[in-house]
C-alpha atoms as a PDB file:
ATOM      1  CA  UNK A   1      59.852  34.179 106.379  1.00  0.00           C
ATOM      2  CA  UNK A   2      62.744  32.084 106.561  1.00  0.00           C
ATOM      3  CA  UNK A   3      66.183  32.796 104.828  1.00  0.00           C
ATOM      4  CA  UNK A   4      69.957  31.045 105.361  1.00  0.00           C
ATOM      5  CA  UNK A   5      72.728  32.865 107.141  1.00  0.00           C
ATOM      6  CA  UNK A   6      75.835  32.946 106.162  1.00  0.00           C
ATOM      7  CA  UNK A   7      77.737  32.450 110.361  1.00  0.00           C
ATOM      8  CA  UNK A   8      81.178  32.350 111.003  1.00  0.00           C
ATOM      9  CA  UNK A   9      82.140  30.871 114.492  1.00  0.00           C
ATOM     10  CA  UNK A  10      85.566  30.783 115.783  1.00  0.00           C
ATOM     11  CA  UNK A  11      85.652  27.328 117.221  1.00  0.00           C
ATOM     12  CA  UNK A  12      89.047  26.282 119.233  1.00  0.00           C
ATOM     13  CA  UNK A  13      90.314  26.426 123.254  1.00  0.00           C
ATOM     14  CA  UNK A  14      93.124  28.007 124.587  1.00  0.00           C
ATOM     15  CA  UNK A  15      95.892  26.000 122.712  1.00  0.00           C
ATOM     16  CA  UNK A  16      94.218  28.240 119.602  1.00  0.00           C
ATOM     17  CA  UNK A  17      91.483  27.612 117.331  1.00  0.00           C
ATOM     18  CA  UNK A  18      90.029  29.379 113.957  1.00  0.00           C
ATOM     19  CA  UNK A  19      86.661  30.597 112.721  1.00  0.00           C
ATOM     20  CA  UNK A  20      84.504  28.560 110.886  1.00  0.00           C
ATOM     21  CA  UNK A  21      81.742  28.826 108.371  1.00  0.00           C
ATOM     22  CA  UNK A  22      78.106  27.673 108.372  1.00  0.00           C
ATOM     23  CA  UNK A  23      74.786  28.153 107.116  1.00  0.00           C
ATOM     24  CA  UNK A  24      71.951  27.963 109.253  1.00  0.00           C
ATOM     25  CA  UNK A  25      68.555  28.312 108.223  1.00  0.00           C
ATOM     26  CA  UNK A  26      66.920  31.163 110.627  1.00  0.00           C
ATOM     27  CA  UNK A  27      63.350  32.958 110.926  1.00  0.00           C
ATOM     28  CA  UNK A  28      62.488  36.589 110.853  1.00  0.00           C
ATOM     29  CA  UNK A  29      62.454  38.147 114.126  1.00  0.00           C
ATOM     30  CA  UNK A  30      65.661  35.826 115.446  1.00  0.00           C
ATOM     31  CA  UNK A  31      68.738  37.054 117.481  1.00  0.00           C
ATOM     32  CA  UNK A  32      72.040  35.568 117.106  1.00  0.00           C
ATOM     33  CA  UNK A  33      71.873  33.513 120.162  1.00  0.00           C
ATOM     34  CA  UNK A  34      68.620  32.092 118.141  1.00  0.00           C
ATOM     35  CA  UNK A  35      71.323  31.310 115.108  1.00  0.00           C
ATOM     36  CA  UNK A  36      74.335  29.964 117.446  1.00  0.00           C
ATOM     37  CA  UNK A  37      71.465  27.402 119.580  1.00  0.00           C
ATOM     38  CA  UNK A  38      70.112  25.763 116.293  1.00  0.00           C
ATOM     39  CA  UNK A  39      73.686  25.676 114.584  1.00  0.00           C
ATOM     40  CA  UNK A  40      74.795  23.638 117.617  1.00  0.00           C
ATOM     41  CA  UNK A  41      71.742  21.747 117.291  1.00  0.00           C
ATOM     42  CA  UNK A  42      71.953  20.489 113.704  1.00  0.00           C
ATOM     43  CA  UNK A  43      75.483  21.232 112.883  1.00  0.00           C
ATOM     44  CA  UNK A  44      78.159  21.337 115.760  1.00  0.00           C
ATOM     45  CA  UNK A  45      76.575  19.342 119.080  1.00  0.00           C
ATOM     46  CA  UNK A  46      79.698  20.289 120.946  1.00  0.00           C
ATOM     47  CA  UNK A  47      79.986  23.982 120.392  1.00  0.00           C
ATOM     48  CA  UNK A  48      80.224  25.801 123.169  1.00  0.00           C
ATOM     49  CA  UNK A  49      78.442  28.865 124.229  1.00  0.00           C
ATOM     50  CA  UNK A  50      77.831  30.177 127.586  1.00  0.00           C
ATOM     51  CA  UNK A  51      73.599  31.461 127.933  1.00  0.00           C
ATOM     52  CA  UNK A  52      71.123  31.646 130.754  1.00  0.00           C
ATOM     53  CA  UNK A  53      67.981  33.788 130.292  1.00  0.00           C
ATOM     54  CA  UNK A  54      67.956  34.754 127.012  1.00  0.00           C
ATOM     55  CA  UNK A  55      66.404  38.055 127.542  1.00  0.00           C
ATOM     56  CA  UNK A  56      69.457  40.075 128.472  1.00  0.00           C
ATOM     57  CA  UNK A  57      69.269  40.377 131.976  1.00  0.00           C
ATOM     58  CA  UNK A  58      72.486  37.364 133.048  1.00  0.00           C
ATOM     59  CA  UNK A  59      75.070  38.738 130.957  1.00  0.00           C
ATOM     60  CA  UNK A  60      75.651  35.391 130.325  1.00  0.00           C
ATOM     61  CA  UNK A  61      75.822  35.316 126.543  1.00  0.00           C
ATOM     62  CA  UNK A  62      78.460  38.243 125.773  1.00  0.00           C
ATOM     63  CA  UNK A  63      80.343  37.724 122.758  1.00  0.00           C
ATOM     64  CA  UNK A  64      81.914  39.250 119.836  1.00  0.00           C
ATOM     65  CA  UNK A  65      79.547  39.920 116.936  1.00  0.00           C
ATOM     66  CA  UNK A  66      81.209  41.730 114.071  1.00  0.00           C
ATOM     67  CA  UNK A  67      83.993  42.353 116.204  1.00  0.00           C
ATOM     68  CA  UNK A  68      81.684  44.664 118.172  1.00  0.00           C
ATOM     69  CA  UNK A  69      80.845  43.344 122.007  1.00  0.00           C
ATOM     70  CA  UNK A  70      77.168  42.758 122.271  1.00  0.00           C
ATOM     71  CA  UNK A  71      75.185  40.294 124.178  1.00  0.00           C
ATOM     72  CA  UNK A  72      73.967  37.788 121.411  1.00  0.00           C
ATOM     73  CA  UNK A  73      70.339  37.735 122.742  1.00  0.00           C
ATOM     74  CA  UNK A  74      70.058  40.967 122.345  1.00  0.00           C
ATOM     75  CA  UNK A  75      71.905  41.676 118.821  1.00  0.00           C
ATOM     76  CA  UNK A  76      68.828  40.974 116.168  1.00  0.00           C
ATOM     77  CA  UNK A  77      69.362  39.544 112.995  1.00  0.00           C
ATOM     78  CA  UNK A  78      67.251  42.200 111.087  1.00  0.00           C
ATOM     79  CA  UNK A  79      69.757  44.728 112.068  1.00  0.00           C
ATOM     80  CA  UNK A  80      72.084  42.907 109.429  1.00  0.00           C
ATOM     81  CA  UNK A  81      71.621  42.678 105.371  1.00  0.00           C
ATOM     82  CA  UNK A  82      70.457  38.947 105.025  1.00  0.00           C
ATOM     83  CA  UNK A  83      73.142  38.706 102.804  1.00  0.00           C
ATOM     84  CA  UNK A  84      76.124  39.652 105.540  1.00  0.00           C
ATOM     85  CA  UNK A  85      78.254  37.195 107.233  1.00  0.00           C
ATOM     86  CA  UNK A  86      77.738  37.447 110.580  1.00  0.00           C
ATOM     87  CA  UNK A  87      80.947  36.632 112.751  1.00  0.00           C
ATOM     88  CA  UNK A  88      80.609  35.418 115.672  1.00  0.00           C
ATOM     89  CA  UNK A  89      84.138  35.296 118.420  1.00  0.00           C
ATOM     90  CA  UNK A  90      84.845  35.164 121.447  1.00  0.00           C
ATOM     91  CA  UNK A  91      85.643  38.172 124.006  1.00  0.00           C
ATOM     92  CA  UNK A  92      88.785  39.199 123.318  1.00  0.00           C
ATOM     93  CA  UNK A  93      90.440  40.363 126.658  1.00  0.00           C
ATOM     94  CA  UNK A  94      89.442  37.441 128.670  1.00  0.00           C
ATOM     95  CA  UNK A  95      90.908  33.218 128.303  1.00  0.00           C
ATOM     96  CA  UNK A  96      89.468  31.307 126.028  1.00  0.00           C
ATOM     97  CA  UNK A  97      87.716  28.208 127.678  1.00  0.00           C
ATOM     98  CA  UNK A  98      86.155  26.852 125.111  1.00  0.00           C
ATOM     99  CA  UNK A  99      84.933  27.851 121.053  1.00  0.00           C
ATOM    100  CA  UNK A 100      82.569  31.236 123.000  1.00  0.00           C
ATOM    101  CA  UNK A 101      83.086  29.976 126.562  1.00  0.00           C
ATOM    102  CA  UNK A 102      86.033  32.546 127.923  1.00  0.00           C
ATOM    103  CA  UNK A 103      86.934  32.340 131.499  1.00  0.00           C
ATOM    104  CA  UNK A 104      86.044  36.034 133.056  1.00  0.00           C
ATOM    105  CA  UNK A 105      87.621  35.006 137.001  1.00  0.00           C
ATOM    106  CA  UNK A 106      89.945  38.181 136.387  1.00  0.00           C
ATOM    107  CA  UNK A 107      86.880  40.036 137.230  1.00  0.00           C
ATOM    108  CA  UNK A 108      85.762  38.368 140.353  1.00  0.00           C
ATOM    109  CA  UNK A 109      89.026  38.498 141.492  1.00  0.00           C
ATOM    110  CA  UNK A 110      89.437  41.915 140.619  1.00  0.00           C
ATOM    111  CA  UNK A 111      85.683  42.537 143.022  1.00  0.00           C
ATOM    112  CA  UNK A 112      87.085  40.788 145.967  1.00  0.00           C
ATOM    113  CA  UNK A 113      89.555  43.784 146.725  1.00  0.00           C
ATOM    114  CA  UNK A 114      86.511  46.411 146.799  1.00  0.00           C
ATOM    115  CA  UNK A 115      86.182  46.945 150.218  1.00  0.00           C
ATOM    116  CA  UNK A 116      82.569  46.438 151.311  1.00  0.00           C
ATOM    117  CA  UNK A 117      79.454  48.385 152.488  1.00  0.00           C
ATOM    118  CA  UNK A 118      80.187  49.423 155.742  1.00  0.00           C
ATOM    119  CA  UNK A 119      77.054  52.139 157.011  1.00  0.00           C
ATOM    120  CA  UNK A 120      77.010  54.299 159.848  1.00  0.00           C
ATOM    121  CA  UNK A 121      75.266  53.833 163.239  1.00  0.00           C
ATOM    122  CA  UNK A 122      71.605  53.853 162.725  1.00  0.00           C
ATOM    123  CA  UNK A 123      69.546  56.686 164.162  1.00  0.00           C
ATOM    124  CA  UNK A 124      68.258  57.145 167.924  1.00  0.00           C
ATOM    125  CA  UNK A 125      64.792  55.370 166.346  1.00  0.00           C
ATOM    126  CA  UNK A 126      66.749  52.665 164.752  1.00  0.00           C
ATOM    127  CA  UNK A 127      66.559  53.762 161.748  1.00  0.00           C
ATOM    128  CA  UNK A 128      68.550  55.087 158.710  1.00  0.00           C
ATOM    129  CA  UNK A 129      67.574  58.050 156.374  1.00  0.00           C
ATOM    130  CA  UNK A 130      68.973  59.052 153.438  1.00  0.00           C
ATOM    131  CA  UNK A 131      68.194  61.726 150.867  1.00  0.00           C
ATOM    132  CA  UNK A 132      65.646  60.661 147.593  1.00  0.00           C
ATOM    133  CA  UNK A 133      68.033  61.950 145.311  1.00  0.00           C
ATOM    134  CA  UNK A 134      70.792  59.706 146.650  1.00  0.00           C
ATOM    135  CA  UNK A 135      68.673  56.761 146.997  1.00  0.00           C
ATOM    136  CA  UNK A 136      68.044  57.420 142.870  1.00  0.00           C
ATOM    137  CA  UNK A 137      71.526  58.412 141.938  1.00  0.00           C
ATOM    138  CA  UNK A 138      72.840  54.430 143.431  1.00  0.00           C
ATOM    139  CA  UNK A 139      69.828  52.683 141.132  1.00  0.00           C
ATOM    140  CA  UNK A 140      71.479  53.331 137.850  1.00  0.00           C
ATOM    141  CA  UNK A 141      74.505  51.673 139.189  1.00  0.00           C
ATOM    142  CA  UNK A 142      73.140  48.735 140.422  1.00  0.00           C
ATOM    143  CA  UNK A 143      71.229  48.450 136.920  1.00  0.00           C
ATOM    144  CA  UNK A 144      74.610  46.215 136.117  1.00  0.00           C
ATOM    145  CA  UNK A 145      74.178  42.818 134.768  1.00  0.00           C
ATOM    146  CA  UNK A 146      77.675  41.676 134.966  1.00  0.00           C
ATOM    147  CA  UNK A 147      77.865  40.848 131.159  1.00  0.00           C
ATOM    148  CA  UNK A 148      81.483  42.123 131.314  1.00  0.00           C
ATOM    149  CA  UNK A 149      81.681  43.844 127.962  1.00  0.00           C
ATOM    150  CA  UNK A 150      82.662  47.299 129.200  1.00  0.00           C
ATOM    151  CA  UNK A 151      85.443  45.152 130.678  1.00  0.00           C
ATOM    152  CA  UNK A 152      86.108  43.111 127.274  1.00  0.00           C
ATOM    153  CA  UNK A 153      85.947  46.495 125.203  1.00  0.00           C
ATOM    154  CA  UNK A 154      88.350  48.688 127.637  1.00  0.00           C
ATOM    155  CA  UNK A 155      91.341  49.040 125.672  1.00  0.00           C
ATOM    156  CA  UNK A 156      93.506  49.465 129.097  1.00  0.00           C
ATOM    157  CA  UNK A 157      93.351  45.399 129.059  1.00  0.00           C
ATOM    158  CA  UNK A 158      92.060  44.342 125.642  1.00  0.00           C
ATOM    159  CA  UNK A 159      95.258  45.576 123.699  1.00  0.00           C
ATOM    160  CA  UNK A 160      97.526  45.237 127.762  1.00  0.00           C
ATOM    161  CA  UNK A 161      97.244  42.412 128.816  1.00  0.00           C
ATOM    162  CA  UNK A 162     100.438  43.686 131.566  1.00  0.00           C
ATOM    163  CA  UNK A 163      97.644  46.072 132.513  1.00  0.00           C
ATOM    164  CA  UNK A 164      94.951  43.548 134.265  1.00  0.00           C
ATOM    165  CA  UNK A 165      97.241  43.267 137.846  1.00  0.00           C
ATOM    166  CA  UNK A 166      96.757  47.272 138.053  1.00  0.00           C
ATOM    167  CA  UNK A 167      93.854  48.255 136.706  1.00  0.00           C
ATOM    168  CA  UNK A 168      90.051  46.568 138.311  1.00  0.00           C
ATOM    169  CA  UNK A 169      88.200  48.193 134.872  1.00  0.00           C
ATOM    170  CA  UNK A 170      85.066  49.944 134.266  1.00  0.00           C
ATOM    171  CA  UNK A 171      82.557  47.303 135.996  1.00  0.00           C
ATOM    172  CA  UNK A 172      84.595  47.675 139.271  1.00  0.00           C
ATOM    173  CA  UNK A 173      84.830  51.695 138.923  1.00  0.00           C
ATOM    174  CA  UNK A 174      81.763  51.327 139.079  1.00  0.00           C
ATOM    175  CA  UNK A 175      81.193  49.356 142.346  1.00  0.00           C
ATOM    176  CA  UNK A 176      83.442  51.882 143.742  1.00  0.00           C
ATOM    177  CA  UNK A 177      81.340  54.755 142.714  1.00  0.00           C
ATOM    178  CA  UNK A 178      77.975  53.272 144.034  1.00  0.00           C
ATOM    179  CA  UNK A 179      79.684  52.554 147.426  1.00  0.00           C
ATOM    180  CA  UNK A 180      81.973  55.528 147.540  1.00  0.00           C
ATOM    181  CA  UNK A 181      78.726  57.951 146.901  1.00  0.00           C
ATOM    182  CA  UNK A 182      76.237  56.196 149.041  1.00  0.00           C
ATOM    183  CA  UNK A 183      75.799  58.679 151.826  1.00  0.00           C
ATOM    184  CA  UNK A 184      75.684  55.990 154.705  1.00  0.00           C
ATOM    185  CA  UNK A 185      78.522  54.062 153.754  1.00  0.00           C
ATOM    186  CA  UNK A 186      81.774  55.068 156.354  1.00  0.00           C
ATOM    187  CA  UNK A 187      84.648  53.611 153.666  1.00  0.00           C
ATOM    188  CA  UNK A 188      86.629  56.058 151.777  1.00  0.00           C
ATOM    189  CA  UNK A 189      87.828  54.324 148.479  1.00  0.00           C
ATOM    190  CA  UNK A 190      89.498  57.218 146.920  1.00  0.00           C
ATOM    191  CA  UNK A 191      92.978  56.564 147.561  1.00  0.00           C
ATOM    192  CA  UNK A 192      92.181  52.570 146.615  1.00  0.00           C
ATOM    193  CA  UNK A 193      90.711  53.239 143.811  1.00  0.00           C
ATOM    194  CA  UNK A 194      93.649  55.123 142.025  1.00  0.00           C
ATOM    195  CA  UNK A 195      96.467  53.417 143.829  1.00  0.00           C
ATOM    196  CA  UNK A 196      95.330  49.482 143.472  1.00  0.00           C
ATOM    197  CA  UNK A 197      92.141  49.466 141.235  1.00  0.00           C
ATOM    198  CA  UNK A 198      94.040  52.036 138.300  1.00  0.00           C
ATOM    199  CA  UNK A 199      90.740  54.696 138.166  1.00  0.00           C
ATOM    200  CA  UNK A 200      94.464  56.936 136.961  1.00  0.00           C
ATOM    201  CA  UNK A 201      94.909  54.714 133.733  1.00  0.00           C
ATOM    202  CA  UNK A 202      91.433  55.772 132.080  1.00  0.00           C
ATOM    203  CA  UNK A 203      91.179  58.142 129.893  1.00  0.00           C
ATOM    204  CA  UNK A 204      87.694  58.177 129.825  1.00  0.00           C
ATOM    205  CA  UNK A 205      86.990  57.309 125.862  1.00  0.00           C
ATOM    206  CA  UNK A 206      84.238  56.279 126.501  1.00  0.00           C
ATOM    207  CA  UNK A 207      83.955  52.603 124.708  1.00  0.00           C
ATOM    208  CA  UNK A 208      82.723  51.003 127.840  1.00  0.00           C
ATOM    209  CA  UNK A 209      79.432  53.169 127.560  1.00  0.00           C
ATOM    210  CA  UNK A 210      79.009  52.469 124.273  1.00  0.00           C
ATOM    211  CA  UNK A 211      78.368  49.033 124.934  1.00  0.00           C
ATOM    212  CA  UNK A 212      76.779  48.563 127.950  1.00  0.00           C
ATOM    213  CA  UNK A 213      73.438  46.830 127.122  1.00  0.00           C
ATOM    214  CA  UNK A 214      71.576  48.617 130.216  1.00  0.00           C
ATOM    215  CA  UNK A 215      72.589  51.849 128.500  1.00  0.00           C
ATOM    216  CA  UNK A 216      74.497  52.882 131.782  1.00  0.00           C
ATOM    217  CA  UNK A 217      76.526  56.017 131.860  1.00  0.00           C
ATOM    218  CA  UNK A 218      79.522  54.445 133.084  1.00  0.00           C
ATOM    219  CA  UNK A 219      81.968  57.521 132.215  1.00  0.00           C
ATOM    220  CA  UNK A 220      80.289  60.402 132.648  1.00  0.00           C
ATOM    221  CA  UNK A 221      78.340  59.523 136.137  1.00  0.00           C
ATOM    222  CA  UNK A 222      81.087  56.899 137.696  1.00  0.00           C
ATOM    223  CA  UNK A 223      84.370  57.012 136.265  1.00  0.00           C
ATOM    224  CA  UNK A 224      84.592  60.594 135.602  1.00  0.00           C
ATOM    225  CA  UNK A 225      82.776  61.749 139.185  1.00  0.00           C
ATOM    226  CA  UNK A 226      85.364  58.621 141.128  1.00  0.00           C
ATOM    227  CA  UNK A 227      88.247  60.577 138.820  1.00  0.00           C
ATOM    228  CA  UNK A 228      87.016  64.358 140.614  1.00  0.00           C
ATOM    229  CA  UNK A 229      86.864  62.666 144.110  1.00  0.00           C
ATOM    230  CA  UNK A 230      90.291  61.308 144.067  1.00  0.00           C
ATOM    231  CA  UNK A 231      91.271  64.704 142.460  1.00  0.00           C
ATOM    232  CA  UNK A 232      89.733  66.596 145.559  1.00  0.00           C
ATOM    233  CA  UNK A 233      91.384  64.150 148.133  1.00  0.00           C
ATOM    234  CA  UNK A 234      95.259  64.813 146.391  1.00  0.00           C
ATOM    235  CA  UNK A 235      95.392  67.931 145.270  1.00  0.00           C
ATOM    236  CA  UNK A 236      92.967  69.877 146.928  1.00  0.00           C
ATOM    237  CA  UNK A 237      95.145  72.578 149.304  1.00  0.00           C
ATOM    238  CA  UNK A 238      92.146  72.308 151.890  1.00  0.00           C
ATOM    239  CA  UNK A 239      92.299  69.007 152.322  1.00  0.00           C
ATOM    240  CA  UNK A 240      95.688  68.891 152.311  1.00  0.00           C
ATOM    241  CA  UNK A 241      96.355  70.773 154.700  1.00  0.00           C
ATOM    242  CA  UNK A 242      93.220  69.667 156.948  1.00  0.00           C
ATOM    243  CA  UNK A 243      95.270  65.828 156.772  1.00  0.00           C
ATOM    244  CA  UNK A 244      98.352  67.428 157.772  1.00  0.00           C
ATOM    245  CA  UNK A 245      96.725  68.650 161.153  1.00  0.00           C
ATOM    246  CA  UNK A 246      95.209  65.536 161.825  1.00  0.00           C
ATOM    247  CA  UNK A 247      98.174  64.043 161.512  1.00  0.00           C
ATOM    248  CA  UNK A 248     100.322  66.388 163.653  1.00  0.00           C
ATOM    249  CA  UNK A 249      97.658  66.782 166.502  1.00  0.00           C
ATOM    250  CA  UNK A 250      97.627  62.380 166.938  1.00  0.00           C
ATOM    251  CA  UNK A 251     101.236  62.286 166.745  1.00  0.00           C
ATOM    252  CA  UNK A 252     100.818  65.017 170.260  1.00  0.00           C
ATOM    253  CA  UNK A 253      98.534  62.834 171.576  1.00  0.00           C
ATOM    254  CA  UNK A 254     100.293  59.579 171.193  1.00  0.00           C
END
């Protein structure tokens, strides 16, 4: 059974813009994304919104619904009174392009400075072996879609925008944990990761969990294990003093 929603789209570009309201005639069982296509195809033809697969596996479609990040394809209109104004904006700690459209190159950028895979010599058969329970531990990492709303929600950039040139964001501490715990890989990303990607500046509330859409445990098994690593490598009076050998012993052989 139909019904009309009340929508409220903030429509505008990066000079500024302002939200404005609509009704849209929707069906039961519709998502937002459902709402947004048929208001721009009876109502606004040149709203912009960014969308791929429509089954939340691109990330393309992240957004601000309620003020809450959420990718519209996945946020169902049953899960608000019929009666509600749904409000839709765009993410908030990224450029507006266009009306939905915001430009999220920060956290490309921000990728290009992990350094990459780089695995040890393969066995005397060829070969390279690796324990089950690492081979599982990497898979919930690489579940990531990209959808950028643990970035968008992170209050180190959403409310500093000073932050972004120090700090990569959750997505990112997250590349670094799935490289930096891969038991092949021969790059150490400790010391990168708190000096240039700002792993230091998180205080691990949390919010980027909360609204990951592939229900990743970004803080407790990336962040917070990238956080005890970087902890071992700096503080640790082992290691500490282990480095200070190394150090002395090539200095006697140079």
């Amino acid at each position: 059974m139909g019904y009309d929603l009340n929508l409220r789209v903030w429509r505008g570009d990066s000079s500024g813009g302002e939200l404005g309201d609509y009704t849209v005639e929707v069906e039961e069982g519709e998502v937002v994304l459902d709402a947004i296509h048929r208001l721009q195809a009876t109502q606004t033809g040149d709203l912009a919104v960014r969308w791929n697969c429509k089954a939340g596996k691109c990330g393309s479609c992240s957004a601000e619904v309620n003020g809450r990040p959420r990718l519209m394809c996945m946020t169902r209109l049953a899960d608000f009174d019929e009666a509600e104004t749904i409000t839709v904006t765009p993410m908030r700690s990224f450029p507006v392009i266009r009306d939905l459209v915001t430009d999220v190159s920060f956290n490309y950028e921000k990728a290009k400075q992990v350094p990459a895979f780089a695995p040890t010599p393969r066995d005397a058969d060829g070969k390279r072996r690796m324990q089950q329970a690492d081979v599982e531990r990497g898979q919930e990492f690489r579940k990531c879609i990209e959808c950028f709303l643990c970035q968008n929600t992170c209050h180190v950039v959403r409310d500093h925008e000073e932050n972004k040139p120090a700090f990569a964001g959750p997505r990112l501490f997250l590349r670094y944990a799935e490289l930096d715990m891969h038991p092949l890989d021969t790059n150490d990303r400790r010391k990168l990761s708190q000096e240039a990607a700002g792993l230091g500046m998180c205080n691990i509330t949390k919010c980027c969990s909360e609204v990951c859409p592939e229900n990743i445990k970004i803080t407790d098994n990336a962040i917070i294990p990238m956080k005890e690593r970087v902890a071992d490598r700096k503080y640790d009076p082992l290691v500490w003093l282990g480095s200070k050998i190394r150090r002395r012993t090539d200095r006697e052989e140079v």
